[in-house]
N, C-alpha and C. Protein backbone atom coordinates (compact mmCIF):
# COMPACT_ATOMS: atom_id res chain seq x y z
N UNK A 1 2.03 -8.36 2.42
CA UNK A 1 1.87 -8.86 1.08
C UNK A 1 1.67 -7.67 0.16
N UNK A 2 2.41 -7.86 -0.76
CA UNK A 2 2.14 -6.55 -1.98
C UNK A 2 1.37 -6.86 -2.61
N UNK A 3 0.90 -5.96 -3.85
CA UNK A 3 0.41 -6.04 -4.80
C UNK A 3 0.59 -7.01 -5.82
N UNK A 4 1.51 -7.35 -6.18
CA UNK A 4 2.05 -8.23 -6.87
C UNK A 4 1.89 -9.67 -6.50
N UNK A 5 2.11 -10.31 -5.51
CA UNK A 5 2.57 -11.54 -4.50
C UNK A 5 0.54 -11.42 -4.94
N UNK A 6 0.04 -10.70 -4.35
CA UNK A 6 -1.56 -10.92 -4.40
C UNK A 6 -2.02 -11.21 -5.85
N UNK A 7 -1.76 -10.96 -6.96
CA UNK A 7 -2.18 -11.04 -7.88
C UNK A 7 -1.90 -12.40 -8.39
N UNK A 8 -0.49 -12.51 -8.37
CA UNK A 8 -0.06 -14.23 -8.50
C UNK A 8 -0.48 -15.20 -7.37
N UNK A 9 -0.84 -14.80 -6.07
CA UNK A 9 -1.54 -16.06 -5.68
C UNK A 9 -2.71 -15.74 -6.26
N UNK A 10 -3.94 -14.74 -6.65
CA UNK A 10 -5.07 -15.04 -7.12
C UNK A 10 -5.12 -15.62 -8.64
N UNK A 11 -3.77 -15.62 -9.21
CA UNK A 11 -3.65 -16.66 -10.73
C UNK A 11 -3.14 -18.05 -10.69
N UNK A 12 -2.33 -18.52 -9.49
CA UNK A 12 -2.37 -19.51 -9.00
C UNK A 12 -3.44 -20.30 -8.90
N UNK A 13 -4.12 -19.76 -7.80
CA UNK A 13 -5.12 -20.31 -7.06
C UNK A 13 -6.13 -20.53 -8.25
N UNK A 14 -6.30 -19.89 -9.29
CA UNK A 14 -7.21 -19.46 -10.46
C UNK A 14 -6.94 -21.25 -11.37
N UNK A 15 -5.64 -21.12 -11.66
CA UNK A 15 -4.84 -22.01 -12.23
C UNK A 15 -5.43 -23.29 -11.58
N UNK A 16 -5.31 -23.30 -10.52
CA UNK A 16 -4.98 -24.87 -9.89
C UNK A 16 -7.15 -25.09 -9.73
N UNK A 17 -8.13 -24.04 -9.82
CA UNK A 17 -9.38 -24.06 -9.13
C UNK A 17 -9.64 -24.89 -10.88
N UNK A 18 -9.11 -23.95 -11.66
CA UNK A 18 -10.37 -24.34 -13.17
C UNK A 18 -9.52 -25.06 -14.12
N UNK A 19 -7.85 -24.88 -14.23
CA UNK A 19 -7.53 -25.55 -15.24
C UNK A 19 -6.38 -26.84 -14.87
N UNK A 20 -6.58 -27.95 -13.39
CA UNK A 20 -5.82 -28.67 -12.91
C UNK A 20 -6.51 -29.78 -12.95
N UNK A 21 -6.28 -30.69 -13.61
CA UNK A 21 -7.50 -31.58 -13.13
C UNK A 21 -6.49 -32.30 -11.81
N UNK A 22 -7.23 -33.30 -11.23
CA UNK A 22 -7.07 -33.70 -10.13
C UNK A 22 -5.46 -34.87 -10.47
N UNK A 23 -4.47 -34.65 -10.09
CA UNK A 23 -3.78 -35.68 -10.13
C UNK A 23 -3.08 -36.16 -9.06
N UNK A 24 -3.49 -35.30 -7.91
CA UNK A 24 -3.21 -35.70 -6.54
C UNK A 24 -4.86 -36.53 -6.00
N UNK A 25 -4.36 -37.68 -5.24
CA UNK A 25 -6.04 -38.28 -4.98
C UNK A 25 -6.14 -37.57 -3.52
N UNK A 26 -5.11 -37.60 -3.04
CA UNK A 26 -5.14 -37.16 -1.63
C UNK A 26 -5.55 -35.50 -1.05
N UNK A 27 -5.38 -34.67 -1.95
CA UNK A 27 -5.22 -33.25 -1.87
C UNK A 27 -6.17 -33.17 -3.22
N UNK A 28 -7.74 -32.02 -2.67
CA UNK A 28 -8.72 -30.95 -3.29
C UNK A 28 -7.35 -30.15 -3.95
N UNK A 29 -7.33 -30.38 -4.99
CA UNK A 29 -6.64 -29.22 -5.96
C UNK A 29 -7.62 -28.03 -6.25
N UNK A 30 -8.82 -28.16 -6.11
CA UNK A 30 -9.84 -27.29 -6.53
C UNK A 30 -10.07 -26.51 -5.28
N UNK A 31 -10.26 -27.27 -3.94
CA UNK A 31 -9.88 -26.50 -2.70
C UNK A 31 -8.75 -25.29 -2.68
N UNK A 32 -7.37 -26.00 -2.75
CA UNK A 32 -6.77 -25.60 -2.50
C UNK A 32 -6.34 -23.89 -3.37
N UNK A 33 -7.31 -24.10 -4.74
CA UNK A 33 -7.01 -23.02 -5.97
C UNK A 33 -7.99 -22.12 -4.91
N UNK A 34 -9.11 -22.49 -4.85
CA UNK A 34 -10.20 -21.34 -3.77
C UNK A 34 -9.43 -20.58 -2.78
N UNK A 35 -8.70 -21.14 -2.03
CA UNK A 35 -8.42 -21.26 -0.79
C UNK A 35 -6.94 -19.56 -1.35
N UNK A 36 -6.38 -20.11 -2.36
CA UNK A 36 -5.51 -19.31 -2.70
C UNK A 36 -5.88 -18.17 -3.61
N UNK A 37 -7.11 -18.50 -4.30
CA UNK A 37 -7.77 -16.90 -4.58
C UNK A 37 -8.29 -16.09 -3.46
N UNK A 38 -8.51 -16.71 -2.47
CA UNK A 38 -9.58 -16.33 -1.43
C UNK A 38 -8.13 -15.11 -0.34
N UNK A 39 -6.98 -15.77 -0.26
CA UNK A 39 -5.83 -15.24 0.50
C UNK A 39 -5.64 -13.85 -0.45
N UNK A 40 -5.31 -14.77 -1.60
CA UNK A 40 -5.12 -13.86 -3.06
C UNK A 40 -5.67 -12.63 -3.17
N UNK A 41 -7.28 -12.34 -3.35
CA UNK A 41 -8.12 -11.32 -2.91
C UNK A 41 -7.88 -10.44 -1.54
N UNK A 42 -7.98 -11.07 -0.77
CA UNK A 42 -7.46 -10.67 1.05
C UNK A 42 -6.63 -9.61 0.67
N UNK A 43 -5.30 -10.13 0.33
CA UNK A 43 -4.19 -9.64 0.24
C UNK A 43 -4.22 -8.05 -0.74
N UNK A 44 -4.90 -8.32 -1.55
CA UNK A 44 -5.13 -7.06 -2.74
C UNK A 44 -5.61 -6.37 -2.03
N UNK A 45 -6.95 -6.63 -1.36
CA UNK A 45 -7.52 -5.33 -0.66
C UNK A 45 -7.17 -4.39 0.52
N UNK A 46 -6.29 -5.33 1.09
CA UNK A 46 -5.63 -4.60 2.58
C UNK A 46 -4.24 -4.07 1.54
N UNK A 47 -3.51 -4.24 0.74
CA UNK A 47 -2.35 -3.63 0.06
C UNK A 47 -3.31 -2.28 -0.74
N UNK A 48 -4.19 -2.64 -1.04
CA UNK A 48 -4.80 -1.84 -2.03
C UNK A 48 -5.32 -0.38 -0.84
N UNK A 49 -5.72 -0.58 0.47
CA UNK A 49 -6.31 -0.11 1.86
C UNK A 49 -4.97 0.29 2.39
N UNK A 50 -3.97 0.28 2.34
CA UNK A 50 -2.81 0.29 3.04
C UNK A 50 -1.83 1.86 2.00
N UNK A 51 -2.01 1.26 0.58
CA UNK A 51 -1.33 2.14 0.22
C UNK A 51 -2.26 3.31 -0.90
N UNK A 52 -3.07 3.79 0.07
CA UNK A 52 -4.38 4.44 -0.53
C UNK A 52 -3.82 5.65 0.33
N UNK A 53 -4.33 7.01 -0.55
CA UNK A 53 -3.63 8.20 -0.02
C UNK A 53 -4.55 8.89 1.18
N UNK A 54 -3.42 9.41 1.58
CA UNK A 54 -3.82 9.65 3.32
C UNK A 54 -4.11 11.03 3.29
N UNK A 55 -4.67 11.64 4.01
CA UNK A 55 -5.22 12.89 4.05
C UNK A 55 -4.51 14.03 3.82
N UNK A 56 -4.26 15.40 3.53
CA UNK A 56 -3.32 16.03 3.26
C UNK A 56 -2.66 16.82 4.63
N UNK A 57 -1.65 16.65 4.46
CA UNK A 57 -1.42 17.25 6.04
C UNK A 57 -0.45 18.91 5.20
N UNK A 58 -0.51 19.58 6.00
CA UNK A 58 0.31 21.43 5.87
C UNK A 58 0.67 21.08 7.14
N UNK A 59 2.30 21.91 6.61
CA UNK A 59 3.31 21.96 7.57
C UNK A 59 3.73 23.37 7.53
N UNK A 60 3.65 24.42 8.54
CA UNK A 60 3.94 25.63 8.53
C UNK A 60 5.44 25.61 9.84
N UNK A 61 6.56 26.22 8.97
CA UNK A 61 7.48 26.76 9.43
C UNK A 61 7.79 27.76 9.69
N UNK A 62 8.18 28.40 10.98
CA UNK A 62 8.41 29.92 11.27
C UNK A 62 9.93 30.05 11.45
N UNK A 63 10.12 31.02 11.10
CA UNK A 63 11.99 31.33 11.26
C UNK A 63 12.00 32.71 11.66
N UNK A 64 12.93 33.13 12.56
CA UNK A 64 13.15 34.21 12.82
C UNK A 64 14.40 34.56 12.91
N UNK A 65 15.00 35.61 12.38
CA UNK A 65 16.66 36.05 12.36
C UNK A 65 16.86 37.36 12.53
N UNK A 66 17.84 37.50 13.47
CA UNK A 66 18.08 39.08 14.00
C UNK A 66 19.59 39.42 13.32
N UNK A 67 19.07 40.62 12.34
CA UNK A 67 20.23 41.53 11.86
C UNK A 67 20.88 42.11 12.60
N UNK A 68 21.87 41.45 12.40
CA UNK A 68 23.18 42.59 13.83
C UNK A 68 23.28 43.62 13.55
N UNK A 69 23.22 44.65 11.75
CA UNK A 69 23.84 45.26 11.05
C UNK A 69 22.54 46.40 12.18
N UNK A 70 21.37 46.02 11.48
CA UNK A 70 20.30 47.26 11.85
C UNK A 70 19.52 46.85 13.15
N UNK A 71 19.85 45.87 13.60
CA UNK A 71 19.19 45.28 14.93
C UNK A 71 17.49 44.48 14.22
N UNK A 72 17.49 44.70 13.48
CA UNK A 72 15.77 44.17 12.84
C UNK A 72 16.10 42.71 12.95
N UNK A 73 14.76 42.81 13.32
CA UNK A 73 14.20 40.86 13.33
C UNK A 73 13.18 40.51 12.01
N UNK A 74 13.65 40.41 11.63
CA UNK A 74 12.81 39.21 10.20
C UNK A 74 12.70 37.78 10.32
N UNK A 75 11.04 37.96 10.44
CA UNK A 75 10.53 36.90 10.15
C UNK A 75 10.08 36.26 9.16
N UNK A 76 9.94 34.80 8.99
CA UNK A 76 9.56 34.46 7.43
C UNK A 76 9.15 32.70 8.12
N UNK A 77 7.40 32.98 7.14
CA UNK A 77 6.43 32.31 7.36
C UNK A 77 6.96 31.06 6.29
N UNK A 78 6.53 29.61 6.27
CA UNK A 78 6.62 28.62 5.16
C UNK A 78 5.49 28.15 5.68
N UNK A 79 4.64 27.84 4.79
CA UNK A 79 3.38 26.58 4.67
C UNK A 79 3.79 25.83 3.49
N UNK A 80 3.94 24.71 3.59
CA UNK A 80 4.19 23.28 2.28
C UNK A 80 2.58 22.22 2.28
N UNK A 81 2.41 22.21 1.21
CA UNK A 81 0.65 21.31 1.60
C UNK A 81 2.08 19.85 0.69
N UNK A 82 0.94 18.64 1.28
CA UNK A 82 1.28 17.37 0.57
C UNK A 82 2.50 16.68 0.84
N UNK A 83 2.68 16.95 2.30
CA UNK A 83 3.80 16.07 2.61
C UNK A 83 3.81 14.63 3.26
């Protein structure tokens, strides 16, 4: 569930808890608004937990290449942070 999908069931559920009056006899409309803020919320916090930034990781690359011309080996270090 995204961000989005969570927000509209918690305005749904909002919708149907405070401003529905009852016109089903059979079916808690007021239940059912709880029930869908309650998913509604759920949903925000594990999307909200899910796409929360993750620790920084460094990636160091080594390369090494041998000059035919002078026989030398050159090396060359890369560190990248934030990948």
């Amino acid at each position: 569930m995204r961000i989005g999908s969570s927000i509209a069931l918690i305005a749904i559920g909002a919708i149907l808890a405070f401003a529905v009056a009852d016109i089903v006899s059979f079916i808690d409309l007021r239940l059912v608004g709880y029930i869908l803020m309650g998913v509604g919320l759920l949903g925000l916090i594990v999307s909200l937990f899910l796409n929360a930034p993750r620790s920084q990781r460094r990636v160091t690359e080594s390369r090494s290449l041998h000059d035919p011309g002078t026989g030398e080996t050159v090396t060359r270090n890369e560190t990248r942070e934030g990948l």
